[in-house]
Protein backbone atom coordinates (compact mmCIF):
# COMPACT_ATOMS: atom_id res chain seq x y z
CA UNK A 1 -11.25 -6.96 -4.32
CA UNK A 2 -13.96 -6.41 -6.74
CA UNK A 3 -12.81 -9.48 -9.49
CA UNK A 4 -14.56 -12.02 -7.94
CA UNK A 5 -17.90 -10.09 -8.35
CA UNK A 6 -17.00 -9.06 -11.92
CA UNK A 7 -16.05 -12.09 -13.00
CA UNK A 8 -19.00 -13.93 -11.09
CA UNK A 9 -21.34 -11.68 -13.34
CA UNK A 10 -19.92 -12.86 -16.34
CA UNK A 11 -20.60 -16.92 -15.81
CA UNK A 12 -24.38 -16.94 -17.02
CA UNK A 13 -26.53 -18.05 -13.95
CA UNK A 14 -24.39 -17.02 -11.85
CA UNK A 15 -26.15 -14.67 -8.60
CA UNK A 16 -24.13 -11.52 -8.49
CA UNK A 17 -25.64 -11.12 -4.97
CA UNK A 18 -24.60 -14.41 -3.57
CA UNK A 19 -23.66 -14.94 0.02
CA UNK A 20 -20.07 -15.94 -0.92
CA UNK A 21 -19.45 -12.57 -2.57
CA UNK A 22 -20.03 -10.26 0.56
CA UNK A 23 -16.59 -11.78 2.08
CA UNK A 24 -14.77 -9.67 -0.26
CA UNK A 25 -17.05 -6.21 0.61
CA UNK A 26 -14.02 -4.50 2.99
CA UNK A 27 -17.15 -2.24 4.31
CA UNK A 28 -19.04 -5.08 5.79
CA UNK A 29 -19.11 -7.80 8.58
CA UNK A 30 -19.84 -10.95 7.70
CA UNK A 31 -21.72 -13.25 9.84
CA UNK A 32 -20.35 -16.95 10.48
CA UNK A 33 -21.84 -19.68 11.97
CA UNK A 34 -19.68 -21.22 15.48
CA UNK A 35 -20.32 -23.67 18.31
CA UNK A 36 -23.58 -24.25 19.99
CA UNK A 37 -25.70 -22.49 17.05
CA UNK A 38 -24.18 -19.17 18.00
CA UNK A 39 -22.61 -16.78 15.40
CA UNK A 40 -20.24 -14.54 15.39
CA UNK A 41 -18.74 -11.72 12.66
CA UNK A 42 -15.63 -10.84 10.70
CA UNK A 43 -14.59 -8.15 8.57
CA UNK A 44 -13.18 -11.04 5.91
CA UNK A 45 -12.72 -7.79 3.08
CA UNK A 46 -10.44 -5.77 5.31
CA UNK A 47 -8.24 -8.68 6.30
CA UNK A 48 -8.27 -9.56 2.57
CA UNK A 49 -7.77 -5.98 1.82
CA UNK A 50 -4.85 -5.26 4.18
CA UNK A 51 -2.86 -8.90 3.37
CA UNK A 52 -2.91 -7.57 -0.27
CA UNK A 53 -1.73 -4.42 0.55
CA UNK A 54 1.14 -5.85 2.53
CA UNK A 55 1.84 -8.66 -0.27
CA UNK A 56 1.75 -5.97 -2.70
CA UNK A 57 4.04 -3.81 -0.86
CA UNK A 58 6.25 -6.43 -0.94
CA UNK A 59 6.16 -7.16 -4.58
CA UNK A 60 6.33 -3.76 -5.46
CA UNK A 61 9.82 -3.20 -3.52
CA UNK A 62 11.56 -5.89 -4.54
CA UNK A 63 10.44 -5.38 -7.98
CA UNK A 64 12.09 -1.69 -7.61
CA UNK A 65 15.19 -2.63 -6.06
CA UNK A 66 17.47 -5.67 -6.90
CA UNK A 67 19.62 -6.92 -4.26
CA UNK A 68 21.73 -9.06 -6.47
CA UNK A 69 21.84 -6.34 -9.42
CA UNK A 70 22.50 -3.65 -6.72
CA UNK A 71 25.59 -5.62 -5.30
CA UNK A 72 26.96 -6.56 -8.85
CA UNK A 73 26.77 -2.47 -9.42
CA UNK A 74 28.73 -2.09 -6.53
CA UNK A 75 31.39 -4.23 -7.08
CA UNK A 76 31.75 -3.16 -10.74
CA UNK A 77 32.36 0.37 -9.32
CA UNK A 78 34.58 -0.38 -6.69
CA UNK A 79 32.50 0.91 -3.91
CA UNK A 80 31.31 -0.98 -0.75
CA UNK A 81 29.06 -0.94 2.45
CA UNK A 82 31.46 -0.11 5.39
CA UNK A 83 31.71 -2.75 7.10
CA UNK A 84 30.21 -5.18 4.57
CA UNK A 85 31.95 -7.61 1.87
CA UNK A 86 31.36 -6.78 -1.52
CA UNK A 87 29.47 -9.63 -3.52
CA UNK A 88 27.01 -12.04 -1.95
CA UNK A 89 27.10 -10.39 2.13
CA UNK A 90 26.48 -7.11 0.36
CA UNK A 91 23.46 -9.10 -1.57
CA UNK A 92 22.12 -10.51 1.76
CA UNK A 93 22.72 -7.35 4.01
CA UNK A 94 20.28 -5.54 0.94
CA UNK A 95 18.08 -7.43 1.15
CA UNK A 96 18.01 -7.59 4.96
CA UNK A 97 17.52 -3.51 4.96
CA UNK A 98 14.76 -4.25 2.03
CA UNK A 99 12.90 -6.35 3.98
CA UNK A 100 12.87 -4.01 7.38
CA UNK A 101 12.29 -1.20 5.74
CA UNK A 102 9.56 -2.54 3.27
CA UNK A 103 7.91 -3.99 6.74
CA UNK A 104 7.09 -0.78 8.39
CA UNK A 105 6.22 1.15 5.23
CA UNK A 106 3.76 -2.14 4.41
CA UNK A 107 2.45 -1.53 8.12
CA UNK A 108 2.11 2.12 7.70
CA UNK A 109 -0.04 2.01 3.93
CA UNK A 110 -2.04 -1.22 5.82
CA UNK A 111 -2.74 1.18 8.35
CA UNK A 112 -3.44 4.40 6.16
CA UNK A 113 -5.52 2.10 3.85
CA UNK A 114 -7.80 0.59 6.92
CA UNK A 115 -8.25 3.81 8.60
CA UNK A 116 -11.27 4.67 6.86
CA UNK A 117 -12.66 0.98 6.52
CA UNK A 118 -12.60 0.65 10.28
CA UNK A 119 -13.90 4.25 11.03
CA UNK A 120 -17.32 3.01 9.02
CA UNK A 121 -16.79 -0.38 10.67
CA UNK A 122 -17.10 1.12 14.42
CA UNK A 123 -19.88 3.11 13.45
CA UNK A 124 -17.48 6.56 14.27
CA UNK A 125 -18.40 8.02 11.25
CA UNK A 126 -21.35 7.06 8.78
CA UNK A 127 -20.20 5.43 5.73
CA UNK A 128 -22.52 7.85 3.37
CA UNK A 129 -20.24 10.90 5.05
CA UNK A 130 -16.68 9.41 3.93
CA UNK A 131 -15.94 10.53 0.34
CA UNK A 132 -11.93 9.25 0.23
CA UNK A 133 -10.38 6.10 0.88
CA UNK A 134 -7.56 5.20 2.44
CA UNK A 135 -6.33 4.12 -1.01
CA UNK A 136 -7.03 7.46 -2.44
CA UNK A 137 -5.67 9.35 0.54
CA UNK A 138 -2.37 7.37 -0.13
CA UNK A 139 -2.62 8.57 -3.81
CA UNK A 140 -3.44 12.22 -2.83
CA UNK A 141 -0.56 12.34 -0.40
CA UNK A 142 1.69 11.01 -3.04
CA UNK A 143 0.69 13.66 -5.58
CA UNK A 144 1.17 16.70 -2.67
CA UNK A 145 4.40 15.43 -2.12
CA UNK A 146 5.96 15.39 -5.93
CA UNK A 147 3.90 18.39 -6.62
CA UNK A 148 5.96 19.45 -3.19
CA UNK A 149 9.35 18.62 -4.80
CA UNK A 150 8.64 19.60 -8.52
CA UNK A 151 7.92 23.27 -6.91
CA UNK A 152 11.32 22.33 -4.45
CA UNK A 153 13.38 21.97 -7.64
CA UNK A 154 11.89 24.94 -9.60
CA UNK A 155 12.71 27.32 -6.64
CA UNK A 156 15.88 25.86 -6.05
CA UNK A 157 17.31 27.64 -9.80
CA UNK A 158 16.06 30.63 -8.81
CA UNK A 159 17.44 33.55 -6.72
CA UNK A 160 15.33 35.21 -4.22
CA UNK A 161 14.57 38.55 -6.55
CA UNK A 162 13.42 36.31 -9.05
CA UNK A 163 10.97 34.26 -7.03
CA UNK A 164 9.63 37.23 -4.98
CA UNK A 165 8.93 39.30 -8.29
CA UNK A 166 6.86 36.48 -9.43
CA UNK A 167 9.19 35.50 -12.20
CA UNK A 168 8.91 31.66 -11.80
C-alpha cells in the first residue's frame, strides 16, 4: 500500500502529496467527482487493502499446499480419499477443499484486517486512540497461539508432579 508513495518520492519532481496518492491511504475517503457536479466518496485504500489481502491469501495457500504434488504423494503411498480416485479426481477434489477453505479464512483475515480501518472510518473510535491494526492483531494472535502450543507440547512430556513443582 505504501510503494506507490515511496517510489513516487524517488522520481525527482515528483509531489509526494499528490492527489493520486491519497487513493492508496486505507484511513481516508476519497472524494470523486459524479453526475450533475455532485460528488460523492470512497474508501479506494480499504478496497485496495482487502482485495490484496484476499489475493494474497490465495497465493499464500496454494503456494503451501500442492494439489498435484499432494495427489502424486498419495498414490506413491498407496493411500486414498474415501470415496475419491487416486490421481487427477484426487488432484481436483484438493484443490476444490483448497479453494473453500482458503475462501472463508481469506473472508475472515479481510474482515480482521478492516475492522480497525472501518472503526476510524465511521468515526466509532478516533483514529489517534487505535494503536494496532488489524494486520498486527492478525500477527499478535498468531504469536499467542504458537506460544499456546509450544507451552501445549512442553506440558504434554511432563507428569503432573513435575509441572506443579515448577520443574518445567
Amino acid at each position: 500500500m505504501m510503494a506507490p508513495s515511496v517510489i513516487a518520492s524517488f522520481i525527482s519532481g515528483a509531489d509526494t502529496n499528490a492527489e493520486w496518492l491519497k487513493i492508496f491511504s486505507s484511513s481516508s475517503m476519497v472524494t470523486m467527482p459524479w453526475f450533475n457536479n455532485t460528488t460523492w466518496q470512497m474508501p479506494w485504500g480499504l478496497l485496495i487493502y482487502l482485495t490484496l489481502t484476499v489475493l494474497f491469501t490465495f497465493f499464500y495457500a496454494n503456494l503451501q499446499i500442492n494439489p498435484t504434488k499432494l495427489a502424486e504423494n498419495f498414490q506413491k503411498n498407496g493411500s486414498y480419499i474415501p470415496g475419491i480416485r487416486p490421481g487427477n479426481e484426487t488432484e481436483r477434489y484438493v484443490k476444490k477443499v483448497l479453494n473453500r477453505v482458503t475462501c472463508i479464512g481469506a473472508i475472515a483475515l479481510g474482515l480482521i484486517a478492516a475492522l480497525p480501518i472501518v472503526l476510524v472510518l465511521t468515526k466509532v473510535v478516533p483514529s489517534s486512540s487505535l494503536a494496532l491494526g488489524g494486520t498486527g492483531l492478525i500477527i499478535v494472535v498468531g504469536v499467542c497461539l504458537e506460544v499456546n502450543n509450544q507451552i501445549d507440547g512442553l506440558l504434554a512430556g511432563k507428569s503432573f508432579d513435575e509441572v506443579s513443582q515448577g520443574g518445567i
